[in-house]
PDB file of N, CA and C in Angstrom:
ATOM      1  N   UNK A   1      -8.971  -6.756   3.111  1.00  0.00           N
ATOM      2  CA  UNK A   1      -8.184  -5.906   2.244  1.00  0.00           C
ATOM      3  C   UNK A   1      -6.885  -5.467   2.935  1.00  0.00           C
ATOM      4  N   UNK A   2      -6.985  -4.698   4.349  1.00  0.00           N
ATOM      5  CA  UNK A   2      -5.662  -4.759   4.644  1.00  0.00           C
ATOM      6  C   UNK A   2      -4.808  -5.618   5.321  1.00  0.00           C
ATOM      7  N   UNK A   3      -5.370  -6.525   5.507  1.00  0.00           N
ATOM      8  CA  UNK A   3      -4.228  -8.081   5.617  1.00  0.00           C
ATOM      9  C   UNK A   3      -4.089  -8.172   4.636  1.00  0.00           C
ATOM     10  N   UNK A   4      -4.007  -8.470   3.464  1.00  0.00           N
ATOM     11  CA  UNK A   4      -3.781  -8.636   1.836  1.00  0.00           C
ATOM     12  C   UNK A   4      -2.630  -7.828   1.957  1.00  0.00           C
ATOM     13  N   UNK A   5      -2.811  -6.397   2.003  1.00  0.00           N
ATOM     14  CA  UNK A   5      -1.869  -5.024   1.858  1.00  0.00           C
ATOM     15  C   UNK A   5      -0.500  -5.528   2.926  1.00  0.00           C
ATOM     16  N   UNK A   6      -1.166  -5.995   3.903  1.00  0.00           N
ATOM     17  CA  UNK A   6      -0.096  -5.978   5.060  1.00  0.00           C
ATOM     18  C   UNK A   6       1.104  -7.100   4.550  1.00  0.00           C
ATOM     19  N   UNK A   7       0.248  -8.374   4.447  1.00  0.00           N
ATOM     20  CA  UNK A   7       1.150  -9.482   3.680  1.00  0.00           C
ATOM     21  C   UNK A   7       1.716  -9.733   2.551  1.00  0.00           C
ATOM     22  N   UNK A   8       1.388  -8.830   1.398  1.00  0.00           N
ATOM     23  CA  UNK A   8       2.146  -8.296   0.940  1.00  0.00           C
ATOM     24  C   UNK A   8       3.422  -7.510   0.848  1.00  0.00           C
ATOM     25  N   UNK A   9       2.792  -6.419   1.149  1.00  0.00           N
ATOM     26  CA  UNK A   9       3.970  -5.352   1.788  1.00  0.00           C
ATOM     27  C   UNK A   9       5.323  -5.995   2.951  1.00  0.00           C
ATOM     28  N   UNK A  10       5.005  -6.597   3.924  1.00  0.00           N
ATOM     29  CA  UNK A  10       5.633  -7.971   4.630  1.00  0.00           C
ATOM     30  C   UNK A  10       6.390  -9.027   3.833  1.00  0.00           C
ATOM     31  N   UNK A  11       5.702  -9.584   3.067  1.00  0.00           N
ATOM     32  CA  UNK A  11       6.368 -10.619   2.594  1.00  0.00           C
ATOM     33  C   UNK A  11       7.070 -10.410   1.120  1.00  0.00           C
ATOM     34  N   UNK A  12       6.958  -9.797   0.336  1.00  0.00           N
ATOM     35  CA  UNK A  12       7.260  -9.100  -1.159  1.00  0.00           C
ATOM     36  C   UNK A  12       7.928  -8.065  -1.013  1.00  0.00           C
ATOM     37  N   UNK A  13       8.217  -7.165  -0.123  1.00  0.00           N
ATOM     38  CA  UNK A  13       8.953  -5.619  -0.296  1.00  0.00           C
ATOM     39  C   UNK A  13       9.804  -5.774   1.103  1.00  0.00           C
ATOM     40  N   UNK A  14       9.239  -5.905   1.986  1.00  0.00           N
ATOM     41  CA  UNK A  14      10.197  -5.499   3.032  1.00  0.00           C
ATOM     42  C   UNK A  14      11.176  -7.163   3.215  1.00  0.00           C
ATOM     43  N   UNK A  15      10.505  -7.960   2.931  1.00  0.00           N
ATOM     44  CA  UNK A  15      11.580  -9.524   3.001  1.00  0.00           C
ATOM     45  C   UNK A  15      11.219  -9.700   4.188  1.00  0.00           C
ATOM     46  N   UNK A  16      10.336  -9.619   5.299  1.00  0.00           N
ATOM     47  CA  UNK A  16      10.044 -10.231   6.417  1.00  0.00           C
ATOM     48  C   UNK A  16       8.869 -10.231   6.982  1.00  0.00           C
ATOM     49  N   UNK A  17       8.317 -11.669   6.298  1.00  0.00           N
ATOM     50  CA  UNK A  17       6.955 -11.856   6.537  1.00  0.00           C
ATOM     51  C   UNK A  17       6.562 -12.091   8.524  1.00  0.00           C
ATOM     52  N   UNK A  18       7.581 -11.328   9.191  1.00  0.00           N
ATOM     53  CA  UNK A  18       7.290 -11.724  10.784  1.00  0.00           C
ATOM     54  C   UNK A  18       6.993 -10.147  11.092  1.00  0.00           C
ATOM     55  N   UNK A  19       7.306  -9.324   9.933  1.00  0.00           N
ATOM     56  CA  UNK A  19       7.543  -8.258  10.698  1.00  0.00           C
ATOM     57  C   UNK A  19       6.457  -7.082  10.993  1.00  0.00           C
ATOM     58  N   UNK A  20       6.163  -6.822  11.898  1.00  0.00           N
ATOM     59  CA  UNK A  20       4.473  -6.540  13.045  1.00  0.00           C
ATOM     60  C   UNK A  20       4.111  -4.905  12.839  1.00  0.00           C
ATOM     61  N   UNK A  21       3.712  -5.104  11.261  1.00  0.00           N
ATOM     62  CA  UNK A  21       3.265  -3.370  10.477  1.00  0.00           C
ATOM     63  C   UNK A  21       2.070  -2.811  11.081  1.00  0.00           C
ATOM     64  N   UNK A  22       2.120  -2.166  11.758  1.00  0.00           N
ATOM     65  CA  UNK A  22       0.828  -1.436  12.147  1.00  0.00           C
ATOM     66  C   UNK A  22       0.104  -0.697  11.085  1.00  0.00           C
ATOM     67  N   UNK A  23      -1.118  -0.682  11.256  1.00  0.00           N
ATOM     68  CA  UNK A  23      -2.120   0.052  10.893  1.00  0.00           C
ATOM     69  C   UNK A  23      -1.363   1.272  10.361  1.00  0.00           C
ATOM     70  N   UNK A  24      -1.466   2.304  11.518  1.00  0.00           N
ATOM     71  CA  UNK A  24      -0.580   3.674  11.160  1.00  0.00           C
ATOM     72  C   UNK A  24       0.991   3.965  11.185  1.00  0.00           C
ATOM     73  N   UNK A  25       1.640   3.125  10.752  1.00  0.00           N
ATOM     74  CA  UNK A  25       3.272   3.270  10.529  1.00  0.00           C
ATOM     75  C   UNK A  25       3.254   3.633   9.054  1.00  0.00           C
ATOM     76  N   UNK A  26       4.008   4.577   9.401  1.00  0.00           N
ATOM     77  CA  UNK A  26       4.872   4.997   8.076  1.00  0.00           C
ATOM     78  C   UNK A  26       5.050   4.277   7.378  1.00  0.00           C
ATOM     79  N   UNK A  27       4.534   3.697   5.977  1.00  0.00           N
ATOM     80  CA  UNK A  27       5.833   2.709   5.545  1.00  0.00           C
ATOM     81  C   UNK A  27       6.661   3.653   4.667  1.00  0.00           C
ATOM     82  N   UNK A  28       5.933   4.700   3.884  1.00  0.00           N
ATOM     83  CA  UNK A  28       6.802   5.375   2.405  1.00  0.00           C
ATOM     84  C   UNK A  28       8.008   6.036   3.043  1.00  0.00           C
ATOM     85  N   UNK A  29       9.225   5.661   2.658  1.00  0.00           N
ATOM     86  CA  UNK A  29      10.817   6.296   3.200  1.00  0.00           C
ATOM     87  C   UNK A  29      11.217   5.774   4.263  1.00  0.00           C
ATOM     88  N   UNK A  30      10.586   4.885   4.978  1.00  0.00           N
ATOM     89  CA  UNK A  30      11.250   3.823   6.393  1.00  0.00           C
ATOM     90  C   UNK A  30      11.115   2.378   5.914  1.00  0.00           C
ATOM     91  N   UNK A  31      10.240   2.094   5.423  1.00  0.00           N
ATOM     92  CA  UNK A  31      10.162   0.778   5.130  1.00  0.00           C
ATOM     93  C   UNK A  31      10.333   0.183   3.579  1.00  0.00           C
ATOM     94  N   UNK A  32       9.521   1.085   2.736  1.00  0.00           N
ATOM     95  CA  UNK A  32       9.963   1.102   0.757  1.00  0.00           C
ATOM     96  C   UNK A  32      10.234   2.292   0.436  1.00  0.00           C
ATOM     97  N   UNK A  33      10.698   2.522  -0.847  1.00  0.00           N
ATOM     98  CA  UNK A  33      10.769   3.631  -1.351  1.00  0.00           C
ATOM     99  C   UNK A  33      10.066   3.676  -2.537  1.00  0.00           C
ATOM    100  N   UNK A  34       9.799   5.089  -3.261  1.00  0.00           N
ATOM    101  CA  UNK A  34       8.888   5.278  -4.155  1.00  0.00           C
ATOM    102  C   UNK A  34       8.903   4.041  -5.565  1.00  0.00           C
ATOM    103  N   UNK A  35       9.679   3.374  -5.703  1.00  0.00           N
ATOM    104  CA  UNK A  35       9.735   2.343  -6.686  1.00  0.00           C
ATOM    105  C   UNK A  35       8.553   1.338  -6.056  1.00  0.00           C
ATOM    106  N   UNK A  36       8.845   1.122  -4.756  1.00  0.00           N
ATOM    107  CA  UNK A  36       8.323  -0.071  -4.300  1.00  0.00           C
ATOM    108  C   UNK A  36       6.482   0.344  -4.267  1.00  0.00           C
ATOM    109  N   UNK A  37       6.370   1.649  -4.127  1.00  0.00           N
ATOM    110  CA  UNK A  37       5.035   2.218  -3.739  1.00  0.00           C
ATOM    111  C   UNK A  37       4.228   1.627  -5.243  1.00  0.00           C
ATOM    112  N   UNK A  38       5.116   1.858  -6.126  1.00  0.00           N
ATOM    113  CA  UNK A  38       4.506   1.691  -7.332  1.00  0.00           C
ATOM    114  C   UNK A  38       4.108   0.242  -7.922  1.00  0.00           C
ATOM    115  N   UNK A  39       4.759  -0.711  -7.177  1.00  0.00           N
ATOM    116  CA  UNK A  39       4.918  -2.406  -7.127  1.00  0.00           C
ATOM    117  C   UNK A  39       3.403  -2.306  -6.066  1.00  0.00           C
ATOM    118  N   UNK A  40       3.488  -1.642  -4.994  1.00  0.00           N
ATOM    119  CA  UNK A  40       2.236  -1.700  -4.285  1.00  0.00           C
ATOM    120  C   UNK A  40       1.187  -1.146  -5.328  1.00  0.00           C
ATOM    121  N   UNK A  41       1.009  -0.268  -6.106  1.00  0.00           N
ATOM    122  CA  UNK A  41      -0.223   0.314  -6.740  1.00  0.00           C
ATOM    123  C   UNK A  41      -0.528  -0.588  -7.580  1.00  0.00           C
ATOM    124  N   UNK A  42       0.582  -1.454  -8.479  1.00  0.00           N
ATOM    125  CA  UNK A  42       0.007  -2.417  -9.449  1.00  0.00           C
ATOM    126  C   UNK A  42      -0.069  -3.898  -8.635  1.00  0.00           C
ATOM    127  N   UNK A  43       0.116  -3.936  -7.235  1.00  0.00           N
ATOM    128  CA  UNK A  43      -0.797  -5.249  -6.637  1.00  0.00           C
ATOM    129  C   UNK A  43      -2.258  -4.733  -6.134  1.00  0.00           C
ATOM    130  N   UNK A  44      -1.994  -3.763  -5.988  1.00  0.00           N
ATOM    131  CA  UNK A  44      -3.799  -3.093  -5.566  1.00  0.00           C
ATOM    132  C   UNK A  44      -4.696  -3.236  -6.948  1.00  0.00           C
ATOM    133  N   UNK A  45      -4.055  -2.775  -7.706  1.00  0.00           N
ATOM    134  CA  UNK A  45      -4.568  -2.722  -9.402  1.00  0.00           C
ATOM    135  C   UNK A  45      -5.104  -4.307  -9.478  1.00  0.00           C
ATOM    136  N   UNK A  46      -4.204  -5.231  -9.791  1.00  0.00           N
ATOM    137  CA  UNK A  46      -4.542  -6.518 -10.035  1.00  0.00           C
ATOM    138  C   UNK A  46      -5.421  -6.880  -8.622  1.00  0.00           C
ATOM    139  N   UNK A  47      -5.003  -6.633  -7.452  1.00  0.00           N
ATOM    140  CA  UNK A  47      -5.895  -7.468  -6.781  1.00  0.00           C
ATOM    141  C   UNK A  47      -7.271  -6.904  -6.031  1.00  0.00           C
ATOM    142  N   UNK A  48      -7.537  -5.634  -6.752  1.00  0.00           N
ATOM    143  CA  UNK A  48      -8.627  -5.779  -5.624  1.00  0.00           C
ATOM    144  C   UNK A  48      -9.006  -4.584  -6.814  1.00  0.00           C
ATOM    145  N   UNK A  49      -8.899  -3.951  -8.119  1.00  0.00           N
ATOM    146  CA  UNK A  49      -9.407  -3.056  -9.075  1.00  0.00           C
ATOM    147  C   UNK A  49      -9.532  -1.975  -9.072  1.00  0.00           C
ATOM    148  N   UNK A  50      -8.241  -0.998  -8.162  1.00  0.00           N
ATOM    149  CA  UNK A  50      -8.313  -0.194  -7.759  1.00  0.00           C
ATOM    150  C   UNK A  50      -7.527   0.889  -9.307  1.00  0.00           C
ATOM    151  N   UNK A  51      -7.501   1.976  -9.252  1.00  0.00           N
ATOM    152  CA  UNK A  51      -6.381   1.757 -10.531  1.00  0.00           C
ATOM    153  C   UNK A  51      -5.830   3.470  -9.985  1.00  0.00           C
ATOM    154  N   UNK A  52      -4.438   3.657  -9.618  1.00  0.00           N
ATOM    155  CA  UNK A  52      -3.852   4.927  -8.750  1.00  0.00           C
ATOM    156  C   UNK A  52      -3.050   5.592 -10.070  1.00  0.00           C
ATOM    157  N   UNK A  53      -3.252   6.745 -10.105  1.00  0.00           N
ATOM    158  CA  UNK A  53      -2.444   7.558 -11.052  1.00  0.00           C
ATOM    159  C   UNK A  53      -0.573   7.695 -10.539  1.00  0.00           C
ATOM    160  N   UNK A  54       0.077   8.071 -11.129  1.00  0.00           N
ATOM    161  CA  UNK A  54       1.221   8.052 -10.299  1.00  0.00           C
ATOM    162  C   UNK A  54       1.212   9.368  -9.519  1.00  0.00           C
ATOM    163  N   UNK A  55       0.508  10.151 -10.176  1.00  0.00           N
ATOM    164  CA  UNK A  55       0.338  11.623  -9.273  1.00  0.00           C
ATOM    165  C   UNK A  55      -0.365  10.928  -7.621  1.00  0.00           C
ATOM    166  N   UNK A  56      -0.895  10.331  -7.783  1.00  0.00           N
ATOM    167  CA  UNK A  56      -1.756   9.786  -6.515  1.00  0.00           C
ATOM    168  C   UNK A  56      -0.880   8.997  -5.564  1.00  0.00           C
ATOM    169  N   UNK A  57       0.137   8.553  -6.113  1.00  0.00           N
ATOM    170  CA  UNK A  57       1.133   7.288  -5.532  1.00  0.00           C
ATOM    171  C   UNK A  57       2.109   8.387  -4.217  1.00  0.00           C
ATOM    172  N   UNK A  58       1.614   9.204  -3.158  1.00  0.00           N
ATOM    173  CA  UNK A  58       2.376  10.099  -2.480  1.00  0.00           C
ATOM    174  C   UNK A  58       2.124   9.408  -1.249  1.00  0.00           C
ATOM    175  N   UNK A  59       2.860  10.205  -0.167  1.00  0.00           N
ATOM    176  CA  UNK A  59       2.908   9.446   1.054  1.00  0.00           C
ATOM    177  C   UNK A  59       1.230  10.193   1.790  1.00  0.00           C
ATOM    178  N   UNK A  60       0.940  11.281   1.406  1.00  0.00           N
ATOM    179  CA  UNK A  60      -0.482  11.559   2.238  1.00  0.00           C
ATOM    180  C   UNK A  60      -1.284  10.704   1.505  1.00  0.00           C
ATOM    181  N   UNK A  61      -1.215  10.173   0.249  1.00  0.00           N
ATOM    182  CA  UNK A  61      -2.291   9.562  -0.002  1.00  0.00           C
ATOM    183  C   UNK A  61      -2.021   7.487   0.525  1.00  0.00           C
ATOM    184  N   UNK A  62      -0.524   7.252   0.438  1.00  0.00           N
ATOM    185  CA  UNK A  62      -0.719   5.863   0.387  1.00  0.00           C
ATOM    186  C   UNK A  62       0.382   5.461   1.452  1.00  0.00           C
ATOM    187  N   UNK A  63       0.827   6.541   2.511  1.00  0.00           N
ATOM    188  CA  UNK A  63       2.014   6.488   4.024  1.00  0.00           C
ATOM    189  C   UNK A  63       1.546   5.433   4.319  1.00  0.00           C
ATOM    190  N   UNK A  64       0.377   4.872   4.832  1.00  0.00           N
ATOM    191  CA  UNK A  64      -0.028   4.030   5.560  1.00  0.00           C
ATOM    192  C   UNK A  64      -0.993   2.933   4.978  1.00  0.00           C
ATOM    193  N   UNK A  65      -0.976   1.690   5.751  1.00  0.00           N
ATOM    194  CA  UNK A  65      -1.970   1.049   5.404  1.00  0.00           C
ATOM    195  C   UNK A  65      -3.564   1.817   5.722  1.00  0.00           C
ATOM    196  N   UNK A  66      -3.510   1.917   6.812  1.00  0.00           N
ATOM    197  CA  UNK A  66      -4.838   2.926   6.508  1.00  0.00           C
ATOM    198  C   UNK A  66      -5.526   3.661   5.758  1.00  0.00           C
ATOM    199  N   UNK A  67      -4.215   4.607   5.371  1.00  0.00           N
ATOM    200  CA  UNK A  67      -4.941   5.228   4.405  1.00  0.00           C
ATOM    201  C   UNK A  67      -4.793   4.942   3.037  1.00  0.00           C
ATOM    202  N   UNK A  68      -3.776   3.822   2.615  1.00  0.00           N
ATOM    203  CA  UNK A  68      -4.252   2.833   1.079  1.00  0.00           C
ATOM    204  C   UNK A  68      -5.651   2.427   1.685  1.00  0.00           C
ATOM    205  N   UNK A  69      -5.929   1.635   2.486  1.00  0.00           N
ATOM    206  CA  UNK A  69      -7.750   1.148   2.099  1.00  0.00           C
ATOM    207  C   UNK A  69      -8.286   2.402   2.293  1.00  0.00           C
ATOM    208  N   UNK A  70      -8.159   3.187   2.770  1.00  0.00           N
ATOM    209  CA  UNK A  70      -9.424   4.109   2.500  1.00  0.00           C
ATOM    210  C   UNK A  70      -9.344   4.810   1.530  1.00  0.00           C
ATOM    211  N   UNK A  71      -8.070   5.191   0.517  1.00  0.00           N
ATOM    212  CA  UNK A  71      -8.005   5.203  -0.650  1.00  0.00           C
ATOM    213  C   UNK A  71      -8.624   4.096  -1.866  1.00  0.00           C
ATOM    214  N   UNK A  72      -8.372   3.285  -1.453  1.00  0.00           N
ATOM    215  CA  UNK A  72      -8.654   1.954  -2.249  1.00  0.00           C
ATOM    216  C   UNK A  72     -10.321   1.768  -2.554  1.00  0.00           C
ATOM    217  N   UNK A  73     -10.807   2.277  -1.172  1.00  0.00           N
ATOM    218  CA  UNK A  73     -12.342   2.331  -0.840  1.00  0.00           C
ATOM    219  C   UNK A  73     -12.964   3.108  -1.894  1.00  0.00           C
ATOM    220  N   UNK A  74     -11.858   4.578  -1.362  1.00  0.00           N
ATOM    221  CA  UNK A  74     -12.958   5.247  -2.121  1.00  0.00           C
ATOM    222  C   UNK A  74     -12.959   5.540  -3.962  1.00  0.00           C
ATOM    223  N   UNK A  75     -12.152   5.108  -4.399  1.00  0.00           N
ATOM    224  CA  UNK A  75     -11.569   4.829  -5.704  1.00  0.00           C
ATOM    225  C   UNK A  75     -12.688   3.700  -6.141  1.00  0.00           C
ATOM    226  N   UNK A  76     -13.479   2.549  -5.682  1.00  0.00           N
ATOM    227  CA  UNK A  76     -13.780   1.662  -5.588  1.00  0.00           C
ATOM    228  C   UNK A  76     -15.460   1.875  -5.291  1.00  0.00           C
ATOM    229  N   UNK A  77     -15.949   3.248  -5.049  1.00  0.00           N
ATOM    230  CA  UNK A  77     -17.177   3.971  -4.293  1.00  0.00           C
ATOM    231  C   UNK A  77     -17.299   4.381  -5.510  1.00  0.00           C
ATOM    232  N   UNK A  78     -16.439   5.116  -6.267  1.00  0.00           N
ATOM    233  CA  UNK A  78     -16.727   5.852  -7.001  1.00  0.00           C
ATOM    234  C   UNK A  78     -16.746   5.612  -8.425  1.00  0.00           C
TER     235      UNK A  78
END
């Protein structure tokens, strides 16, 4: 799931599928901006059945890859 997120986010938003996203980096306001967050919620949507309100689409909930899958998880638990 988060190689999916990563290569995505890499290759579709930022334009550089070389470029070495950590786990816990920031991406929301350094790397996309809130348009792009929302291009991320409807590839999570289609690819893995997650489904994020836009109230939910914030940087504590989706800053990081980390914490999209463990969002993703628990959306997905429940």
């Amino acid at each position: 799931m988060k190689d999916k997120l990563r290569t995505y986010i890499t290759t579709e938003l930022i334009k550089d599928p070389t470029y070495p996203l950590t786990d816990d980096e920031v991406i929301m306001g350094t790397l996309i901006d809130s348009f792009s967050l929302v291009q991320v919620a409807l590839f999570i949507e289609d690819t893995f059945g997650a489904h994020f309100d836009d109230s939910e689409l914030t940087v504590e909930n989706m800053g990081t890859l980390n914490k999209m899958v463990a969002n993703i998880q628990a959306k997905l638990q429940s």
